[in-house]
Protein backbone atom coordinates (compact mmCIF):
# COMPACT_ATOMS: atom_id res chain seq x y z
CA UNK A 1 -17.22 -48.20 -90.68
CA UNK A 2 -14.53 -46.80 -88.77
CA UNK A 3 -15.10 -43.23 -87.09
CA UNK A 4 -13.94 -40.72 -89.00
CA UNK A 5 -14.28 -42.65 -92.07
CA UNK A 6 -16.78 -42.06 -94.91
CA UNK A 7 -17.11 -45.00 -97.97
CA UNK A 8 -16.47 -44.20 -101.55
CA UNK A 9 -20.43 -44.65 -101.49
CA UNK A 10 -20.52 -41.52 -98.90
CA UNK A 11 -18.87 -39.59 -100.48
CA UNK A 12 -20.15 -39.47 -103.75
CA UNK A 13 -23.80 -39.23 -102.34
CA UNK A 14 -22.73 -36.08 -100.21
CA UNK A 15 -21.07 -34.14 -103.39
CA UNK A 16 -23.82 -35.54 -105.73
CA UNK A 17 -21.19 -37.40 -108.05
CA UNK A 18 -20.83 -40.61 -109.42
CA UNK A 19 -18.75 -43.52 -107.61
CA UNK A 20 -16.45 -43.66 -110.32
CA UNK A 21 -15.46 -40.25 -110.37
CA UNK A 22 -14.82 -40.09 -106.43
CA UNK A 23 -12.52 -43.08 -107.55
CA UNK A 24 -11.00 -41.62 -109.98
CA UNK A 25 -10.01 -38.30 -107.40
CA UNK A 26 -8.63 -40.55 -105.37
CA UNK A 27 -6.13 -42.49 -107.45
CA UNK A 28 -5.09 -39.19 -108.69
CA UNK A 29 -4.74 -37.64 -105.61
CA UNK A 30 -7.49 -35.22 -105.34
CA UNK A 31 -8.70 -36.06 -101.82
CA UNK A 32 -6.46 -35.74 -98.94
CA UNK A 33 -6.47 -38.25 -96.54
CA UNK A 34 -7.55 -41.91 -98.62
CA UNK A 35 -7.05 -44.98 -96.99
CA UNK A 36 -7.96 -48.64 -98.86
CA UNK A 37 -9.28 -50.37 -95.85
CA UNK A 38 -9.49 -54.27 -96.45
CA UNK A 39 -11.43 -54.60 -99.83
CA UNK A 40 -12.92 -50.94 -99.39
């Protein structure tokens, strides 16, 4: 991964949530700072 960088999968094991609500933060905006990077 690039530096920096954390995957959706990252993330949601850090803040002990599911991948689909780390998703769902980021379509709506709730986390500063999302990139799509190829098919991640």
């Amino acid at each position: 991964m690039i530096d920096g960088y954390l995957t959706i999968n990252e993330v949601a094991e850090n803040w002990s949530v599911t991948l689909r609500i780390v998703r769902a933060m980021c379509l709506n905006g709730q986390i500063s700072g999302v990139a799509k990077l190829g098919r991640e």
